[in-house]
C-alpha atoms as a PDB file:
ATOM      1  CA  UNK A   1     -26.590  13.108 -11.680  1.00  0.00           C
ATOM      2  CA  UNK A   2     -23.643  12.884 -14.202  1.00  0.00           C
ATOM      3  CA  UNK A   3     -21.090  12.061 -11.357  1.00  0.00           C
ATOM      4  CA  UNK A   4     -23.534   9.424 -10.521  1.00  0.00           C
ATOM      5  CA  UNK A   5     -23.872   7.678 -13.828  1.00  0.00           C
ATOM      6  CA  UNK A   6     -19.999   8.152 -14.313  1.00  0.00           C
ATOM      7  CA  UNK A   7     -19.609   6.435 -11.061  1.00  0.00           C
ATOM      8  CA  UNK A   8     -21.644   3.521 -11.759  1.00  0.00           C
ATOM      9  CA  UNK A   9     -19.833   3.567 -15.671  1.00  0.00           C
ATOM     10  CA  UNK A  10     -16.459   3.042 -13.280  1.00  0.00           C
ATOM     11  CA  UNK A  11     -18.154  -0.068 -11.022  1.00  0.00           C
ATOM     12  CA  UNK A  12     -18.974  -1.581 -14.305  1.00  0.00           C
ATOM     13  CA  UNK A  13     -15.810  -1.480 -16.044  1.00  0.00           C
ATOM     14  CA  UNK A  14     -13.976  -2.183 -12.943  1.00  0.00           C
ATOM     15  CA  UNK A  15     -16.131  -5.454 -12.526  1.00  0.00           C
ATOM     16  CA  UNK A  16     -15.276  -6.188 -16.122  1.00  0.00           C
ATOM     17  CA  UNK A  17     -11.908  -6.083 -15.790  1.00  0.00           C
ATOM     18  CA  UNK A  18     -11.867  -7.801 -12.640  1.00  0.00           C
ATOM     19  CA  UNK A  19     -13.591 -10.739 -14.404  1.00  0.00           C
ATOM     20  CA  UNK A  20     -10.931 -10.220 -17.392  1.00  0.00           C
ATOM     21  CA  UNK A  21      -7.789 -10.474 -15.002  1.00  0.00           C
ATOM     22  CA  UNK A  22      -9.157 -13.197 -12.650  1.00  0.00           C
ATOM     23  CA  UNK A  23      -6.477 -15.319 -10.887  1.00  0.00           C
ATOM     24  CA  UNK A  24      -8.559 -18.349 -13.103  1.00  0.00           C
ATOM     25  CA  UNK A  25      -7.403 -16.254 -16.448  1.00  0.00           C
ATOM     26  CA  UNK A  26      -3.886 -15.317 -15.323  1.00  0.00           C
ATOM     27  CA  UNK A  27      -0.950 -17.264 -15.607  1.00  0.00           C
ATOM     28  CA  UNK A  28       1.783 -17.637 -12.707  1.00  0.00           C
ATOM     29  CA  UNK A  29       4.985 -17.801 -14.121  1.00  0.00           C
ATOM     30  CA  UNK A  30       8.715 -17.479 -12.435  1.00  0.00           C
ATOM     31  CA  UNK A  31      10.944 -15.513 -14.593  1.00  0.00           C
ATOM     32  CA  UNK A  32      14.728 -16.889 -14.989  1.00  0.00           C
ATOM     33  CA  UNK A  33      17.641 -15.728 -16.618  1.00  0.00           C
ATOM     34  CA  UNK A  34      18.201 -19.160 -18.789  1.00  0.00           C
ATOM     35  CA  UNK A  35      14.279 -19.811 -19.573  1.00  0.00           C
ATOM     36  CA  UNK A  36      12.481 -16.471 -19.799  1.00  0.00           C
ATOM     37  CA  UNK A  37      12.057 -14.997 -23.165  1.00  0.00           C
ATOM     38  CA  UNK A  38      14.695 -11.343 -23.875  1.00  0.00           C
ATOM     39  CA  UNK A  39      11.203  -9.803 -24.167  1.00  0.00           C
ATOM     40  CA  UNK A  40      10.073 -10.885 -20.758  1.00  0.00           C
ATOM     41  CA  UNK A  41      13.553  -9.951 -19.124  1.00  0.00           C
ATOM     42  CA  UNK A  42      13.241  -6.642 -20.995  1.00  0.00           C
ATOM     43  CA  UNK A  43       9.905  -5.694 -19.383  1.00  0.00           C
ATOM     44  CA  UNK A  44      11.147  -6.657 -15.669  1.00  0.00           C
ATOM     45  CA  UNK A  45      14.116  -4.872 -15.750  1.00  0.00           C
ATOM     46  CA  UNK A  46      13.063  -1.513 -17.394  1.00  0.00           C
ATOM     47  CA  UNK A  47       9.259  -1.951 -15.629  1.00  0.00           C
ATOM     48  CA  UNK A  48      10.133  -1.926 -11.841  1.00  0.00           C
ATOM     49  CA  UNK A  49       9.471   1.096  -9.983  1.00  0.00           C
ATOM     50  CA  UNK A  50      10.827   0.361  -6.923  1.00  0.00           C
ATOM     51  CA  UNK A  51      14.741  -0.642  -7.544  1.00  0.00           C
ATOM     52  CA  UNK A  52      17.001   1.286  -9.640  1.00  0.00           C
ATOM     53  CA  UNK A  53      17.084   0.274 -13.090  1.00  0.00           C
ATOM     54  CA  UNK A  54      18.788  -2.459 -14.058  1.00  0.00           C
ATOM     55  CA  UNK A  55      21.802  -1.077 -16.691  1.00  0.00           C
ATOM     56  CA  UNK A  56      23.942  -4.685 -17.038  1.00  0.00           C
ATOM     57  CA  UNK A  57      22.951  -7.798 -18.023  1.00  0.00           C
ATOM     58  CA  UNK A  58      25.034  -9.043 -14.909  1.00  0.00           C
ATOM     59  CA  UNK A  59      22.772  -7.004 -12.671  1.00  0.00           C
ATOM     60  CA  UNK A  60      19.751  -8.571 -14.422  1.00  0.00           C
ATOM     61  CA  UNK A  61      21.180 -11.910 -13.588  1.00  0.00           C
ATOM     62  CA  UNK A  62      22.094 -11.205 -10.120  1.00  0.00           C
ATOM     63  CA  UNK A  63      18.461 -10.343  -9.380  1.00  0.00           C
ATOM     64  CA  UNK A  64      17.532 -13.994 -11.136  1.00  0.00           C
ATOM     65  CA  UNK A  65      20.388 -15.593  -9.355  1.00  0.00           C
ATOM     66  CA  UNK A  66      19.583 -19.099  -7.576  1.00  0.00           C
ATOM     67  CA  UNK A  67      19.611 -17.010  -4.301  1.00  0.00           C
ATOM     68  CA  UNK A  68      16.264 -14.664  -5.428  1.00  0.00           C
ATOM     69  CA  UNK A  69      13.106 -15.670  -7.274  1.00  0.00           C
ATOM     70  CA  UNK A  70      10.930 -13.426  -9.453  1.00  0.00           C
ATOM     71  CA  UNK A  71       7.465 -14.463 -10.514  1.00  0.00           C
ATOM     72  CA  UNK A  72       5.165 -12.560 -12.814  1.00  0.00           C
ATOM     73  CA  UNK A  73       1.336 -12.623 -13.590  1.00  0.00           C
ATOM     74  CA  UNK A  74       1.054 -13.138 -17.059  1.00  0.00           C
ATOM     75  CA  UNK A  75      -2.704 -12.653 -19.340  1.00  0.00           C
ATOM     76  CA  UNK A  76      -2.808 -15.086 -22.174  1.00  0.00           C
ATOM     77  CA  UNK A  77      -3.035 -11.770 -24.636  1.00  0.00           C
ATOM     78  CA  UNK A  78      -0.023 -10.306 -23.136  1.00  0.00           C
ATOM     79  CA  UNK A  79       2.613 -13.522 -22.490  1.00  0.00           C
ATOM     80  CA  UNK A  80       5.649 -11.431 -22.371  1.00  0.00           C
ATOM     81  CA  UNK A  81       4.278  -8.453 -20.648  1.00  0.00           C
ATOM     82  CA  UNK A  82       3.518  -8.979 -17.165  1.00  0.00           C
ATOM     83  CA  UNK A  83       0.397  -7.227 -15.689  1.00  0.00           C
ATOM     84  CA  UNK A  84       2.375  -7.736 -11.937  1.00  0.00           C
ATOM     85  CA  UNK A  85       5.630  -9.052 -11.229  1.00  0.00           C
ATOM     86  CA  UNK A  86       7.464  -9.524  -7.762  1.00  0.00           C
ATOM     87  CA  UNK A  87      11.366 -10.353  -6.630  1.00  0.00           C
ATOM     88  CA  UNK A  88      11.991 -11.994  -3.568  1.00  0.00           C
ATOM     89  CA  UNK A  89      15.123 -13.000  -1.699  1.00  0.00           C
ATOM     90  CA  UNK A  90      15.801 -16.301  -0.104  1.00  0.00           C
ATOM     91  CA  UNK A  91      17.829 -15.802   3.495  1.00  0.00           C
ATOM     92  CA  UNK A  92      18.760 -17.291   6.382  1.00  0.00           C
ATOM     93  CA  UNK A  93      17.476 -14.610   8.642  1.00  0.00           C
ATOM     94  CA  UNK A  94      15.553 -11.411   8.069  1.00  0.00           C
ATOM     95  CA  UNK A  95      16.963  -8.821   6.077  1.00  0.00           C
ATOM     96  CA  UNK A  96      17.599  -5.368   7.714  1.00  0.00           C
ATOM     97  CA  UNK A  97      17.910  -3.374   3.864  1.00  0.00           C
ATOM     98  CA  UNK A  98      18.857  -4.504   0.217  1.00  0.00           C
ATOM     99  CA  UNK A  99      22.465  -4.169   0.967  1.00  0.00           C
ATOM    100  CA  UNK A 100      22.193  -7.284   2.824  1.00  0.00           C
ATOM    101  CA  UNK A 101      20.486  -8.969   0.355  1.00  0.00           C
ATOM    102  CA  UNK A 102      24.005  -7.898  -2.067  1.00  0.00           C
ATOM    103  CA  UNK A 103      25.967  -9.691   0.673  1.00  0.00           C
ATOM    104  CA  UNK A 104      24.061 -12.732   1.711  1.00  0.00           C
ATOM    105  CA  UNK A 105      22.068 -14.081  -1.904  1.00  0.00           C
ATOM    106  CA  UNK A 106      23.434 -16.789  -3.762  1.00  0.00           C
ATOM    107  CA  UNK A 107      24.231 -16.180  -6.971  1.00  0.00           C
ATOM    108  CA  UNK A 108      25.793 -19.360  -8.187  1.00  0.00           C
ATOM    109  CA  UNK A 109      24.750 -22.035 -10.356  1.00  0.00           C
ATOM    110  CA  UNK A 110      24.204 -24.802  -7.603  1.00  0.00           C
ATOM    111  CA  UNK A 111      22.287 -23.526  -4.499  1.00  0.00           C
ATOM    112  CA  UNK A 112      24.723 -24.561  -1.583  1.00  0.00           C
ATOM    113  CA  UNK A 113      26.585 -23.487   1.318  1.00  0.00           C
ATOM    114  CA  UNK A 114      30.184 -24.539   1.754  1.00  0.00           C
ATOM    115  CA  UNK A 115      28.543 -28.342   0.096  1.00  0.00           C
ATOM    116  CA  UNK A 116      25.802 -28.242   2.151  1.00  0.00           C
ATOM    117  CA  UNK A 117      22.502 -27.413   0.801  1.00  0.00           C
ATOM    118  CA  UNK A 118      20.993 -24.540   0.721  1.00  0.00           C
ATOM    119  CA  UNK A 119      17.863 -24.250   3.216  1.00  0.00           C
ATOM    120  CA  UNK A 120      16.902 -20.948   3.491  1.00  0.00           C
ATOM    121  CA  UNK A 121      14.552 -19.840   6.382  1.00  0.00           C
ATOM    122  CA  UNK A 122      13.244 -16.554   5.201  1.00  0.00           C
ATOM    123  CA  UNK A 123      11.595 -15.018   2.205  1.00  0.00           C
ATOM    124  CA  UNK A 124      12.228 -11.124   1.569  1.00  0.00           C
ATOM    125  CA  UNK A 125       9.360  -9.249  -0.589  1.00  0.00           C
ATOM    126  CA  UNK A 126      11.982  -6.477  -1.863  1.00  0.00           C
ATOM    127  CA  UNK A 127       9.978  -5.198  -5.004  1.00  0.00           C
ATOM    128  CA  UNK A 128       6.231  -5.840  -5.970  1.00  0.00           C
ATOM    129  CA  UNK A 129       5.255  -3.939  -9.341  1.00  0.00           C
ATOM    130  CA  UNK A 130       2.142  -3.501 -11.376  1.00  0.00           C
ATOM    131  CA  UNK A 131       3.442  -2.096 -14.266  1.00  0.00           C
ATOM    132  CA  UNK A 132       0.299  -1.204 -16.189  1.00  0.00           C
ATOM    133  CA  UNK A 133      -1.450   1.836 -14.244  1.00  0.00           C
ATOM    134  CA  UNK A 134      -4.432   1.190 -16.160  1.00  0.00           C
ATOM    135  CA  UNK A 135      -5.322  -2.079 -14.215  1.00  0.00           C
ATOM    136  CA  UNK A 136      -4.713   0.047 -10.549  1.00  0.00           C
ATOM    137  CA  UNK A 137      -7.119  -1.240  -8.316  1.00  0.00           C
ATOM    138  CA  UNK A 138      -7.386  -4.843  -9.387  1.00  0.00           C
ATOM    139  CA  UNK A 139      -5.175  -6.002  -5.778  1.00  0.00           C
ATOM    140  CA  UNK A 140      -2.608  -7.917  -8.321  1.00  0.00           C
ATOM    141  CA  UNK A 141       0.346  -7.126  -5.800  1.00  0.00           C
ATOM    142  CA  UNK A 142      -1.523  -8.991  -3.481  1.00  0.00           C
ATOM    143  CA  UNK A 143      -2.846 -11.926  -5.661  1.00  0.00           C
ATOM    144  CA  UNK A 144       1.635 -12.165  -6.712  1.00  0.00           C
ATOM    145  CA  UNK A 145       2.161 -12.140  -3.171  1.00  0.00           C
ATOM    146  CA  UNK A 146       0.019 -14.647  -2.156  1.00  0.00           C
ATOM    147  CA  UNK A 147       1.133 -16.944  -5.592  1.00  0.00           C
ATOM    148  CA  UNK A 148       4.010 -16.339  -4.484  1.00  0.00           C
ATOM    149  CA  UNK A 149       4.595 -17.823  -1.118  1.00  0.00           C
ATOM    150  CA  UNK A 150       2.336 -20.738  -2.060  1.00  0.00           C
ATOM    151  CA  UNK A 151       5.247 -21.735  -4.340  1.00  0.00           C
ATOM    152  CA  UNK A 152       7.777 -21.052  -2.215  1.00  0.00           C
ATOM    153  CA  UNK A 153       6.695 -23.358   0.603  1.00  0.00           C
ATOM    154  CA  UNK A 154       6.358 -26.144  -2.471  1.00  0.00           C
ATOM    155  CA  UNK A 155      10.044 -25.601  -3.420  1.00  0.00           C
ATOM    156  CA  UNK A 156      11.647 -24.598   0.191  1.00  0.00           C
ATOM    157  CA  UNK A 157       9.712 -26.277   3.494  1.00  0.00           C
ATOM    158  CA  UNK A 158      12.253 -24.874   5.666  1.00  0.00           C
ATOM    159  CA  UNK A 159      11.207 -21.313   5.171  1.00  0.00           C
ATOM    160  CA  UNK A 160       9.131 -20.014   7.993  1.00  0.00           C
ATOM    161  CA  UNK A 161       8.885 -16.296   7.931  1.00  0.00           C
ATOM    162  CA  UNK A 162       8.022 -14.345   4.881  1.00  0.00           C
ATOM    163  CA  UNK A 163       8.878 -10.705   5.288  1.00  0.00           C
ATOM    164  CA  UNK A 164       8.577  -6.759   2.935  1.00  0.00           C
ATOM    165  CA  UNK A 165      11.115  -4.404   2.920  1.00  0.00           C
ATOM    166  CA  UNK A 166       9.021  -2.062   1.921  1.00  0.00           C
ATOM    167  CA  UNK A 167       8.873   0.441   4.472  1.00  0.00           C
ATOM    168  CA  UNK A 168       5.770   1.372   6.626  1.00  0.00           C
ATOM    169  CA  UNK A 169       6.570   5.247   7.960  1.00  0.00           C
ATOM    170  CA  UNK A 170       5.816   5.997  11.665  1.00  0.00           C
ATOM    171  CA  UNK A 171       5.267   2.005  12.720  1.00  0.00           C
ATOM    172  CA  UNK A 172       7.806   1.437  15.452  1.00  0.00           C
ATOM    173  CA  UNK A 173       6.475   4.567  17.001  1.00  0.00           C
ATOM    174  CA  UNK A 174       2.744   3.494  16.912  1.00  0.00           C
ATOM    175  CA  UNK A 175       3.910   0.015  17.779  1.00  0.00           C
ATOM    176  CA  UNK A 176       6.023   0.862  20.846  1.00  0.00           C
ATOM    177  CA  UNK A 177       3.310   2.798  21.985  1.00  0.00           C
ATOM    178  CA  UNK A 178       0.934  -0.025  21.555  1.00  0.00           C
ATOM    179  CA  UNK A 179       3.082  -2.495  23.366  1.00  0.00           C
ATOM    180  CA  UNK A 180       3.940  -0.005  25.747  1.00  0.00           C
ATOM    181  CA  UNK A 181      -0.336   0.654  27.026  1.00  0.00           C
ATOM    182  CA  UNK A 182      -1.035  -3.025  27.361  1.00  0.00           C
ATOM    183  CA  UNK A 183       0.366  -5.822  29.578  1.00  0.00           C
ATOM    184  CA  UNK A 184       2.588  -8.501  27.459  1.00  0.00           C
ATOM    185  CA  UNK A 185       4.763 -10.827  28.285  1.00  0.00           C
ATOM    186  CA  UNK A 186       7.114  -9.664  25.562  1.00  0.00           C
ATOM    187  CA  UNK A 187      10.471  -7.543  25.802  1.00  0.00           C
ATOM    188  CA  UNK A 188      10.015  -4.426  24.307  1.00  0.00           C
ATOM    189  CA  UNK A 189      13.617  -4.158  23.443  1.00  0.00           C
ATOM    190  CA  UNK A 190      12.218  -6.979  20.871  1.00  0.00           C
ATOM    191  CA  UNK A 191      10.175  -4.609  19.308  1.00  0.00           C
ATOM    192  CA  UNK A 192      12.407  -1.912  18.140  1.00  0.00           C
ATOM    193  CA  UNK A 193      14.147  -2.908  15.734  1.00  0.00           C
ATOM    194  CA  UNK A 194      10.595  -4.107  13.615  1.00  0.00           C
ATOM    195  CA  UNK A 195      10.672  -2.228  10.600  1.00  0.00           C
ATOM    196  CA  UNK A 196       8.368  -4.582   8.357  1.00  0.00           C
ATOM    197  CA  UNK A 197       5.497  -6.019   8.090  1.00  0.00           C
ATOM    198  CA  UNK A 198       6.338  -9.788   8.566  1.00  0.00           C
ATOM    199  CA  UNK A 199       4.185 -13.127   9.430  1.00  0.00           C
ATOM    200  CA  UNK A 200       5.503 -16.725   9.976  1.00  0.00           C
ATOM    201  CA  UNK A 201       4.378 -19.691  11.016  1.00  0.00           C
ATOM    202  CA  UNK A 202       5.726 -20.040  14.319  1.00  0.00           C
ATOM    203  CA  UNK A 203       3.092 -20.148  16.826  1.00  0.00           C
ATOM    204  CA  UNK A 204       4.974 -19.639  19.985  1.00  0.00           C
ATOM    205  CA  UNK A 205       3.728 -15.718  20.203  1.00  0.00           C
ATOM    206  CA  UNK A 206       2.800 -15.199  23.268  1.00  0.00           C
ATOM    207  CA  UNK A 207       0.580 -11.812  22.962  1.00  0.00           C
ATOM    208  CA  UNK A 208      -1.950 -10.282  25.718  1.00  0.00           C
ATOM    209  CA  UNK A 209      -5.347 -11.299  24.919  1.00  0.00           C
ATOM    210  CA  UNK A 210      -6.358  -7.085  24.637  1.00  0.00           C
ATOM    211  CA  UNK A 211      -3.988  -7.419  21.365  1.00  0.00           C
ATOM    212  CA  UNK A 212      -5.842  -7.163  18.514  1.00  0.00           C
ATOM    213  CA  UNK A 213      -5.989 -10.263  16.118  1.00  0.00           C
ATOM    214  CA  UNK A 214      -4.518  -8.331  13.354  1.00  0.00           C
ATOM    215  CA  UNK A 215      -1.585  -6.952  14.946  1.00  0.00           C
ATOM    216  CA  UNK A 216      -0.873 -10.279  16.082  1.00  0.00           C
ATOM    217  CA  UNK A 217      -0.934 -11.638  12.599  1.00  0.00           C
ATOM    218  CA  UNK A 218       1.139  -8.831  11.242  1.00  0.00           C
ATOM    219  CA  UNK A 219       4.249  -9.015  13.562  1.00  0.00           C
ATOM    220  CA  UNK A 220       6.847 -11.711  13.800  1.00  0.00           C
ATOM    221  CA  UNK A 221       9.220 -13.105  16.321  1.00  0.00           C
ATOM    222  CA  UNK A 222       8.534 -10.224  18.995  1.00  0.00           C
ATOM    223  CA  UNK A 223       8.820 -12.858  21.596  1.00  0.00           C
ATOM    224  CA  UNK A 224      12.134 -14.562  20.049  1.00  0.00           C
END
């Protein structure tokens, strides 16, 4: 009986805070190196759990460079401490680890390519954080995410694939097996190399109808 009643105690203070950190209540904010508040920088680079820490302000402003975005999830009692914030790279193709994104970001003031500008094609998802374990189970990575390419397609119409690095252990063996029991018209050789969970807007796919719809949504450019 008392795991029962502290069960239902959870579902009510999880609804609660659900209805407290609504995407209605929360604010969607990018974070720059010029604009953002020191507090605000402060929080993203000593708050992310998935990069090393940031230890120069160089670093900091690499990460904010024209090349990247970061966008946080603000409450209107906490405005300089994000309850979620997200980095994301802007490429020209998809990027096979963060040392590529070292190489291949822009970092300068005015977004161009040898005077031409800059149009990028892809959006890398390298770090998504929720800093505040308290709020665990509220889906704010996904709510950033989703904010997130919303804006992105505003700003940059070129960009047609949006893409994680964040790594999904044992999928090219479950996929190649997969793609390996059903017919496709697709080159497995394609396939290898998929080590992220990627979706675009090209809708040239061409996938056996036995493929599941989700699988189909969650993998990009198999037939490219």
């Amino acid at each position: 009986a008392m795991k029962h009643k502290e069960k239902h105690l959870s579902n009510i203070l999880k609804d609660y805070l659900q209805s407290c950190f609504s995407t209605d209540v929360l604010e969607f904010r990018r974070v720059t190196f010029e604009k953002s508040t020191g507090v605000m920088l402060e929080r993203v680079a000593e708050k992310d759990n998935v990069l090393t820490k940031i230890r120069t302000l160089r670093e900091l402003k690499k990460r904010l460079g024209n090349g990247r975005r970061c966008y946080a999830l603000l409450h209107p009692h906490l405005p300089e401490d994000p309850v979620a914030f997200i980095h994301v790279a802007l490429t020209q193709e998809l990027a096979t680890g963060l040392s590529y994104l070292d190489r291949h970001c822009i970092e300068s003031e005015s977004p161009t390519i040898d005077g031409i500008s800059f149009e990028p094609k892809c959006a890398m998802f390298y770090s998504v954080n929720s800093p505040h374990s308290a709020l665990s189970g509220l889906d704010l990575a996904s709510r950033i995410i989703k904010l997130s390419v919303n804006d992105l397609r505003n700003e940059y119409p070129s960009i047609d694939t949006f893409s994680t690095l964040s790594p999904i252990p044992g999928f090219n063996t479950w996929l190649q097996k997969l793609v390996n029991s059903i017919s496709t018209n697709i080159s497995t050789s394609t396939i290898v190399s998929a080590s992220a969970h990627t979706f675009t807007g090209n809708d040239d796919i061409k996938l056996s109808e036995k493929m599941p719809q989700e699988i189909i949504d969650s993998i990009v450019d198999l037939s490219s």
